[in-house]
Structures are given as C-alpha cells and as structure tokens.
C-alpha atoms as a PDB file:
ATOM      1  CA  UNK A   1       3.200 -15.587  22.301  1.00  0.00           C
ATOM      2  CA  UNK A   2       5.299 -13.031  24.815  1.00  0.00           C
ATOM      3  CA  UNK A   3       7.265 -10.756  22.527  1.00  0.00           C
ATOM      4  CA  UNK A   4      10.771 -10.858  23.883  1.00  0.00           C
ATOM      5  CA  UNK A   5      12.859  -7.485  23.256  1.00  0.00           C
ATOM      6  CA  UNK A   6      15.111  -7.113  20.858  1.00  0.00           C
ATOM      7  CA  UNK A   7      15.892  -4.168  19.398  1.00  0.00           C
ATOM      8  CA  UNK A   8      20.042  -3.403  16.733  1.00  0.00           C
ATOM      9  CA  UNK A   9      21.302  -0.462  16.029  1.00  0.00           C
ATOM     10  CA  UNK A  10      23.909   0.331  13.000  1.00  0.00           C
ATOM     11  CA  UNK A  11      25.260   3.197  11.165  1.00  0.00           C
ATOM     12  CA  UNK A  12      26.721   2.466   7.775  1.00  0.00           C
ATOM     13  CA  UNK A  13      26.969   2.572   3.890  1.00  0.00           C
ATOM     14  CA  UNK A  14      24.231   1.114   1.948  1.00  0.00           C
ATOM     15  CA  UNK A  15      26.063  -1.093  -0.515  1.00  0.00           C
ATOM     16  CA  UNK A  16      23.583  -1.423  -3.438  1.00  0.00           C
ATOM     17  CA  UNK A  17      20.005  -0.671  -4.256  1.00  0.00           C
ATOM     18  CA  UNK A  18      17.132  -1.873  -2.221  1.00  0.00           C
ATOM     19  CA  UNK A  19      15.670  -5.299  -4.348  1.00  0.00           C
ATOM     20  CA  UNK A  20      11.799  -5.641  -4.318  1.00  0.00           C
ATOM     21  CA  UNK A  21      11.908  -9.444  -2.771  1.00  0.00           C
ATOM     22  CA  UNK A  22       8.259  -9.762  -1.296  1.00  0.00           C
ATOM     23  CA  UNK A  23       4.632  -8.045  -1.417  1.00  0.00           C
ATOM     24  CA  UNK A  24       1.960  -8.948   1.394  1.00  0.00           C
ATOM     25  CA  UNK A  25      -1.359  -7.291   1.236  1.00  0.00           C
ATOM     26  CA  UNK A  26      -0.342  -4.533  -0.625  1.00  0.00           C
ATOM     27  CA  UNK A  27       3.200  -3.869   1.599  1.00  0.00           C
ATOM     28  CA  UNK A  28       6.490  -4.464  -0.275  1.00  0.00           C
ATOM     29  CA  UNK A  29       9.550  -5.557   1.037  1.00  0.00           C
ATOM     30  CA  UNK A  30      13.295  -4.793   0.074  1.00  0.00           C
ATOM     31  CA  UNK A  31      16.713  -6.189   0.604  1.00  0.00           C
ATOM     32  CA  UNK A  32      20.323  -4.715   0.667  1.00  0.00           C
ATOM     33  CA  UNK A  33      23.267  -5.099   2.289  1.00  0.00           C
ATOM     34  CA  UNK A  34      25.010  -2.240   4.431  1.00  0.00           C
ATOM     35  CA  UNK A  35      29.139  -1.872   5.478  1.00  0.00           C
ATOM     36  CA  UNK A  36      29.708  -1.492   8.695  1.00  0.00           C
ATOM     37  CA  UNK A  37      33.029  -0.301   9.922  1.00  0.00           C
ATOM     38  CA  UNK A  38      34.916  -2.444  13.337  1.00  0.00           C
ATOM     39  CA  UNK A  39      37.118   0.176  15.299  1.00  0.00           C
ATOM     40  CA  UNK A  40      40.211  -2.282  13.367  1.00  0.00           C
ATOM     41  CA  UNK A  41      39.424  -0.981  10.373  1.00  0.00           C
ATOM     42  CA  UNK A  42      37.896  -4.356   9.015  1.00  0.00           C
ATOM     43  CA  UNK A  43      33.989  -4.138   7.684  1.00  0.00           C
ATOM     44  CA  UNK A  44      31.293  -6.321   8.776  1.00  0.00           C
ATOM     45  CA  UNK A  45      28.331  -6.721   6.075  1.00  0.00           C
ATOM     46  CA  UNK A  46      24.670  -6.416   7.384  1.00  0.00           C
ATOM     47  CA  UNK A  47      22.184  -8.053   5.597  1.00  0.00           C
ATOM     48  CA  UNK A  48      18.446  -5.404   5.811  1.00  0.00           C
ATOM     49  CA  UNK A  49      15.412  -5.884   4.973  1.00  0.00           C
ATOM     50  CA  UNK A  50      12.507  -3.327   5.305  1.00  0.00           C
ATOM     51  CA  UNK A  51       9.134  -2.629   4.447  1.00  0.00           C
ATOM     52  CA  UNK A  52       8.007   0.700   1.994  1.00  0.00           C
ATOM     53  CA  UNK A  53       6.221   2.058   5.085  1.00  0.00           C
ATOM     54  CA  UNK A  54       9.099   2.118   7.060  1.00  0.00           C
ATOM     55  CA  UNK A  55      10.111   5.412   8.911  1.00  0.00           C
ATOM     56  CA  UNK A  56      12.614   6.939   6.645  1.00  0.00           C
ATOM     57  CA  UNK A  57      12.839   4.481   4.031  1.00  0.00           C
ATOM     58  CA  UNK A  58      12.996   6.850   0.601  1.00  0.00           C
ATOM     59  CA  UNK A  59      16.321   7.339   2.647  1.00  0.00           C
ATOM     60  CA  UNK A  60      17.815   3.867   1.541  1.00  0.00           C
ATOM     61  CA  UNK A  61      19.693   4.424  -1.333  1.00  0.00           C
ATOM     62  CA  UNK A  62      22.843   2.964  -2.730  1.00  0.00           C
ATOM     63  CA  UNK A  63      25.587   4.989  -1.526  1.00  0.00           C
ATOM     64  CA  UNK A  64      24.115   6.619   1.760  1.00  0.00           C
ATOM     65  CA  UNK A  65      25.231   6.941   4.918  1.00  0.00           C
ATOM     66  CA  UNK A  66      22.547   5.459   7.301  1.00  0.00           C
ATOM     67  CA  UNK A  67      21.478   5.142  11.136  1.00  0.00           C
ATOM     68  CA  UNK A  68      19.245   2.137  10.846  1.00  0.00           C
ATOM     69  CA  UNK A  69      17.288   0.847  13.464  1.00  0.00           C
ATOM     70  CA  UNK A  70      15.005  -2.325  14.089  1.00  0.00           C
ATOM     71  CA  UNK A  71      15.078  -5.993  15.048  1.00  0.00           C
ATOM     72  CA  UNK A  72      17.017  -8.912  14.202  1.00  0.00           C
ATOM     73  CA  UNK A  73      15.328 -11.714  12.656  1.00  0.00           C
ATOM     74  CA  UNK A  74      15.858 -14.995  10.807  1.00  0.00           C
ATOM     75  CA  UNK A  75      14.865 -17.679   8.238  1.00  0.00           C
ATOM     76  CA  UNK A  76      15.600 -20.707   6.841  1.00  0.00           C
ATOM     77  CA  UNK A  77      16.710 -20.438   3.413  1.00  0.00           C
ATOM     78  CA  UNK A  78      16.411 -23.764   1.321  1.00  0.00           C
ATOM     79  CA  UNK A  79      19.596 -24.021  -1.226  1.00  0.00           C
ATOM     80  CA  UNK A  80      20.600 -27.082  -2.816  1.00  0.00           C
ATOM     81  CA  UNK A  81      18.160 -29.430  -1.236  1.00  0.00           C
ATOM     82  CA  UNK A  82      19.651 -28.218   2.325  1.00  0.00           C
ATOM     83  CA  UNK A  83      18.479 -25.657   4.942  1.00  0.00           C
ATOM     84  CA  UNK A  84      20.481 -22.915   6.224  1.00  0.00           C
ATOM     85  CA  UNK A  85      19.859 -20.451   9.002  1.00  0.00           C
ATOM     86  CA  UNK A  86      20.066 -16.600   7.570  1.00  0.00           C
ATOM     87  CA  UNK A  87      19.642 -13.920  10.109  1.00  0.00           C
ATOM     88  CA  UNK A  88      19.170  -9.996   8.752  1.00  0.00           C
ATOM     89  CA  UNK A  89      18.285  -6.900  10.395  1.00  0.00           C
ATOM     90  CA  UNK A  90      14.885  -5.621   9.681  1.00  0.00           C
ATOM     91  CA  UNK A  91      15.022  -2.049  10.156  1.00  0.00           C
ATOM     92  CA  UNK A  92      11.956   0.299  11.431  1.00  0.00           C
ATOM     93  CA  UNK A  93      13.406   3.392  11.346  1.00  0.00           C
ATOM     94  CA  UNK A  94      15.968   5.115   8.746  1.00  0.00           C
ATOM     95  CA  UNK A  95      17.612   8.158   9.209  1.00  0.00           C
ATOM     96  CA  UNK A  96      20.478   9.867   7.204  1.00  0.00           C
ATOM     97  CA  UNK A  97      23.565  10.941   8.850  1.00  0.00           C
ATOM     98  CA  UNK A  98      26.809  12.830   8.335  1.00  0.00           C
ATOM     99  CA  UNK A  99      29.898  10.078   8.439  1.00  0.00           C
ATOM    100  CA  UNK A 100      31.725  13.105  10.299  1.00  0.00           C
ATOM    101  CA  UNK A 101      29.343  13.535  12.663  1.00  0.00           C
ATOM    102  CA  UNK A 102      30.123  10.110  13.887  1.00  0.00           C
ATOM    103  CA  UNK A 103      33.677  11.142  14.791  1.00  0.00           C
ATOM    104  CA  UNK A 104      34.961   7.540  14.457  1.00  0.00           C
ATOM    105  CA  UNK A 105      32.318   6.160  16.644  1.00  0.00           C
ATOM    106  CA  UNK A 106      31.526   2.955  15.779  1.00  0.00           C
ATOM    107  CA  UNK A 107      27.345   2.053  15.861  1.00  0.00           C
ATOM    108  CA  UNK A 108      26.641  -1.725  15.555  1.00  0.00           C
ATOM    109  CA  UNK A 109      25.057  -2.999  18.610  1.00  0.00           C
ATOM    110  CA  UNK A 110      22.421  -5.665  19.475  1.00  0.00           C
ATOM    111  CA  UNK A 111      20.341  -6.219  22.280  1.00  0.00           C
ATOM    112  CA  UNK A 112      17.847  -9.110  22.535  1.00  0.00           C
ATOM    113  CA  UNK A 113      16.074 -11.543  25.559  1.00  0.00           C
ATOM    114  CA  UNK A 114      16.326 -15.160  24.290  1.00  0.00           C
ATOM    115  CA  UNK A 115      16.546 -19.023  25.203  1.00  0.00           C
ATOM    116  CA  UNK A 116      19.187 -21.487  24.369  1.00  0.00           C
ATOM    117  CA  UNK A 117      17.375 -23.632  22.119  1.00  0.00           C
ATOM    118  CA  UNK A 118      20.339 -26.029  21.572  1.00  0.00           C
ATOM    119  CA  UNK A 119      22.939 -27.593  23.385  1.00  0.00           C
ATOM    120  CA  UNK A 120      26.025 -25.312  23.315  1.00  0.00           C
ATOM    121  CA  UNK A 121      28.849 -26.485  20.949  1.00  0.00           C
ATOM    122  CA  UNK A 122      32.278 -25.683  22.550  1.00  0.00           C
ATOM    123  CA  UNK A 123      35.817 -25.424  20.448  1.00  0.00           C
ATOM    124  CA  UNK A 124      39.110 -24.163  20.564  1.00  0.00           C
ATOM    125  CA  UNK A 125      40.761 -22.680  18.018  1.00  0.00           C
ATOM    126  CA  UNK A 126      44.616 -22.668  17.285  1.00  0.00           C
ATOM    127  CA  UNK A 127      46.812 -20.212  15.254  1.00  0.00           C
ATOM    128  CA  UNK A 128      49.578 -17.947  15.212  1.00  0.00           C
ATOM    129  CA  UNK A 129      50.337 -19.427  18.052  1.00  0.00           C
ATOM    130  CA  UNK A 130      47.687 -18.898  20.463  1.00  0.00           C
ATOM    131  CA  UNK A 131      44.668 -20.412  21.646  1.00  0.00           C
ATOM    132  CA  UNK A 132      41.225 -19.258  21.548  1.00  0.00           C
ATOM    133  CA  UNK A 133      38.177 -20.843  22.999  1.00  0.00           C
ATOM    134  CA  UNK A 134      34.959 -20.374  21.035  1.00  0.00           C
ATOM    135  CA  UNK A 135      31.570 -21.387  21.863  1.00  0.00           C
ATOM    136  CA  UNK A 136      28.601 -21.521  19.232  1.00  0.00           C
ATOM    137  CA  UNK A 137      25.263 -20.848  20.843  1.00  0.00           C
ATOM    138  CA  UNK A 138      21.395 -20.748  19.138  1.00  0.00           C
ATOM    139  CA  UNK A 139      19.136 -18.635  20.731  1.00  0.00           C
ATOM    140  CA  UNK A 140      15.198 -18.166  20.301  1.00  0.00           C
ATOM    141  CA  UNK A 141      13.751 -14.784  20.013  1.00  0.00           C
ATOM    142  CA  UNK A 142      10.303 -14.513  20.419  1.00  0.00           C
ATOM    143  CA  UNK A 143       8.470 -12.206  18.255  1.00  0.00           C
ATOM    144  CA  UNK A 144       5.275 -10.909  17.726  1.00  0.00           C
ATOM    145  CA  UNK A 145       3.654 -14.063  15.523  1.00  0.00           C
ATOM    146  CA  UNK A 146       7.028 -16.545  15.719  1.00  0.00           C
ATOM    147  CA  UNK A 147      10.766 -17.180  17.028  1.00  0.00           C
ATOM    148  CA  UNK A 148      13.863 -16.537  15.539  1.00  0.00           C
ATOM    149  CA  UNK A 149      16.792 -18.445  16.047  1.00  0.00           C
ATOM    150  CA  UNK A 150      19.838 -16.806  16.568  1.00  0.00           C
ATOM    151  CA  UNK A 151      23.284 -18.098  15.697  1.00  0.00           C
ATOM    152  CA  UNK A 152      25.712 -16.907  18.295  1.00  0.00           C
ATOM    153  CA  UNK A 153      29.166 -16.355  18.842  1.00  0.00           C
ATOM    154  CA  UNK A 154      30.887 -16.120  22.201  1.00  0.00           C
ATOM    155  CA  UNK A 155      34.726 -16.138  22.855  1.00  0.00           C
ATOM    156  CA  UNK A 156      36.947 -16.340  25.609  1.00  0.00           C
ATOM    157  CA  UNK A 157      35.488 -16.906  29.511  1.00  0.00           C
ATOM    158  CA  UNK A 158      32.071 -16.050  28.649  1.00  0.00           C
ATOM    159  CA  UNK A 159      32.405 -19.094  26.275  1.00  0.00           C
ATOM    160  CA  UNK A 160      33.315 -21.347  27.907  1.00  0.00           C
ATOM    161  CA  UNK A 161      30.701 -20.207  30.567  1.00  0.00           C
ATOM    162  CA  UNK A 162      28.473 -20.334  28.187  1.00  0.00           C
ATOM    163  CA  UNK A 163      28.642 -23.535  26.640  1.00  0.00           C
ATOM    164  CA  UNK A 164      27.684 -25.224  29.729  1.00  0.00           C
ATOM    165  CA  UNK A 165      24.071 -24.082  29.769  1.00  0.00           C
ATOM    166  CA  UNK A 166      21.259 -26.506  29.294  1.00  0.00           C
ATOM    167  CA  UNK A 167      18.714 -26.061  26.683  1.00  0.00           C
ATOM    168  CA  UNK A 168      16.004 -23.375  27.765  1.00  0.00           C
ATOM    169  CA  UNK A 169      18.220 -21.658  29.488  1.00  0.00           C
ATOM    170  CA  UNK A 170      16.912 -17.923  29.206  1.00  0.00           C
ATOM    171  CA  UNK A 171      19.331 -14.863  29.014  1.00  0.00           C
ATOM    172  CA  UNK A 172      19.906 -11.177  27.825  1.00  0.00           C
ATOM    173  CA  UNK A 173      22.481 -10.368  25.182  1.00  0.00           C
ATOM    174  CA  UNK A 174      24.307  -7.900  24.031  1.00  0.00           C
ATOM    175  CA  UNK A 175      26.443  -7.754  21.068  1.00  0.00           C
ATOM    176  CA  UNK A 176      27.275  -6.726  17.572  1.00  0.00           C
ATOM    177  CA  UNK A 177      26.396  -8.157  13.980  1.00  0.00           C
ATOM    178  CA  UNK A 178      29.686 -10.064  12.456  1.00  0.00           C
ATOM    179  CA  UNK A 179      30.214 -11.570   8.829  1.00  0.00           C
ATOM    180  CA  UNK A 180      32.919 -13.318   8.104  1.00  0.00           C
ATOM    181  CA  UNK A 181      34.039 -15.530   4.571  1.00  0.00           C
ATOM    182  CA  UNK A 182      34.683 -19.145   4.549  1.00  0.00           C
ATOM    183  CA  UNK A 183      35.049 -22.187   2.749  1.00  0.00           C
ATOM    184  CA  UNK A 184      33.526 -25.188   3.481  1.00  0.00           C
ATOM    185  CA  UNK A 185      35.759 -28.328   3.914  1.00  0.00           C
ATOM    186  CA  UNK A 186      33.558 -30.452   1.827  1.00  0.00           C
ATOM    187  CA  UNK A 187      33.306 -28.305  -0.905  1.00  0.00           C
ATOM    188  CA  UNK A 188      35.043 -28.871  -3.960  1.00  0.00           C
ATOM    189  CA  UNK A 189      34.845 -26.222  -5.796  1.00  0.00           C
ATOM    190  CA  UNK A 190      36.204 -24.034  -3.258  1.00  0.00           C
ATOM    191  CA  UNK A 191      33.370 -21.050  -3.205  1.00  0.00           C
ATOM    192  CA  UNK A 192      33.688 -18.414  -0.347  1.00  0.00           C
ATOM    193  CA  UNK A 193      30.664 -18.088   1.649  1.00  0.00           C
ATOM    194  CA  UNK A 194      29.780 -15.290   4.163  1.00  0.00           C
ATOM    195  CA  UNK A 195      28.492 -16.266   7.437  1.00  0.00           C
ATOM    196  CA  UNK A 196      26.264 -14.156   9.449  1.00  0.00           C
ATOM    197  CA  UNK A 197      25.978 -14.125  13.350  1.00  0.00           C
ATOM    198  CA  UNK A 198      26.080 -12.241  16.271  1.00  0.00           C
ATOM    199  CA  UNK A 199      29.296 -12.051  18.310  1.00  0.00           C
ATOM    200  CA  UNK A 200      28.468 -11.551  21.938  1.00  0.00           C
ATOM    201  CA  UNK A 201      30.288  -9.299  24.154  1.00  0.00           C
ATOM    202  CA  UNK A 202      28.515  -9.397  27.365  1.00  0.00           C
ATOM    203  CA  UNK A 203      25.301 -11.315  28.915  1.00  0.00           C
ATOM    204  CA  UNK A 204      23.335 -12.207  32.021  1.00  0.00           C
ATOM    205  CA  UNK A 205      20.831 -14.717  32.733  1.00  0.00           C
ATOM    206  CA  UNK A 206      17.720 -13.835  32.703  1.00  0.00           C
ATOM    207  CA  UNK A 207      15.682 -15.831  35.791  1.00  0.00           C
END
C-alpha cells in the first residue's frame, strides 16, 4: 500500500495525564486530550495518542504547553452495540514551548492526500438569520499498513463544490482539527457528545 502524506501540527495545553491504553511487543501507548485555542477565543479539544518512544514524549505532562507533531488517524470504536468513527492525532514528535513565544499565533493545521470514499452529504444550515451551506465529506488516508477514514467538514463554496464529487475522487487538504458538543435527536437522556473532525479551509484535486 502507497503511503499517502499526511502530516498535523498543534500547539496547546495538555489537559490531563497521559493513560496507558495499549502495549504491542513491548511499546506502550498513551492517550490525552490537548486545548487548542481558535483566534475567537473558543477551544477546540484534540484527542493524542503516542507511543513511549516517541521524540519528546517525557514532555507530555498534564499541564504543559506543547508543539506536537504527527499524523492523523482513525478507528472505529464499538459503543453500545454501534460503531462510531473516532479520529485522534498521533503525535511523533513533542516539544515544549513558551505560550509567549507564540505571540497569539494560533498552531492547529492539517495537511493530508486522500480519496472520497463516500458520496458527499450536502446541507444547509439556518440560524440567526442566515444561511450556511455545509457539506460532510469521508476521506481515506492511506497509511503505512491501512486507511483511515476521515470525517470532513467543508463550508461555504468549497462545499458545495465539494459535495458534488464522485466516490474516489482523490484530493489534497488542508485544514484544522475541530470539536464541537452535541446532542443527539434520538437520545433521551439528553447526554452531550463531542464530535471530532477536520474542518477544511482550502483543497485541490489531486489528478
């Protein structure tokens, strides 16, 4: 399998201690979450997972300021009989920084090759009074052993753009990681949920 690139970049607050989720051959794994600031003001939450032998990784510790860089990747995650798509950022390389340093500048950008794997879903949005066109796109990464599917975000032109492309459609996108809380319709007990995806700000096909 062709690796396709794909390489995220984020700087950040690690939100709470690295948890030991998975040992292979002697490697262990860890999960947190990290804060990352918009220019608005509002935080998007990045889910990261690393390995021990990760460049930098005694640096990830609750509390620290972090540029983190690596790969975004997915699973499916089986909860209550259903699957669901999680996508995290698997970082390779960890390095402390200086909040200050970062004068305000904003670090939480994504750049990956990929292949609509899925028919584009198209849908426009109303509130406050205005109208905004949103298109929901799944892209496959390939990586070194397997693909990871992508859930994508695109508003606007490029939506609507986008959501006309025909499965296997390839492309290069660029864009930042996004969380945002919801509540499902059908659920009656009313639980917020975070969603993870990438919100795309700019791509071109990739012939």
């Amino acid at each position: 399998m062709e690796k396709s690139y794909n390489e995220c970049y984020i700087c950040g607050i690690v939100l709470n201690e690295p948890e030991h989720y998975l040992t292979i051959n002697g490697e262990d794994f860890f999960r947190t979450l990290v804060s990352v600031k918009r220019k608005s003001g509002a935080v998007d939450v990045v889910p990261v997972r690393v390995s021990q032998r990760a460049d930098g990784f005694p640096n990830m510790k609750q509390g620290e300021y972090l540029y983190i860089e690596g790969t975004v990747r997915s699973f499916d995650n089986k909860q209550n009989g259903k699957m669901h798509l999680e996508i995290y950022l698997f970082a390779e390389y960890i390095y402390p920084v200086d909040e200050k340093d970062t004068d305000g500048y904003v670090i939480n950008s994504f750049e990956f090759d990929g292949t609509v794997c899925k028919p584009p879903v198209g849908r426009v949005l109303i509130g406050n009074g205005d109208m905004k066109y949103i298109a929901d796109v799944l892209v496959a990464v390939s990586g070194t052993k397997r693909s990871f599917y992508l859930p994508c975000i695109v508003f606007g032109r490029n939506g609507r753009y986008l959501s006309s492309l025909k499965v296997g459609t390839k492309l290069k996108l660029r864009g930042r990681f996004q969380s945002r809380n919801y509540i499902a319709e059908a659920d009656p007990s009313n639980e917020v949920k975070t969603a993870y995806e990438i919100a795309v700000s700019a791509y071109e096909l990739n012939e």
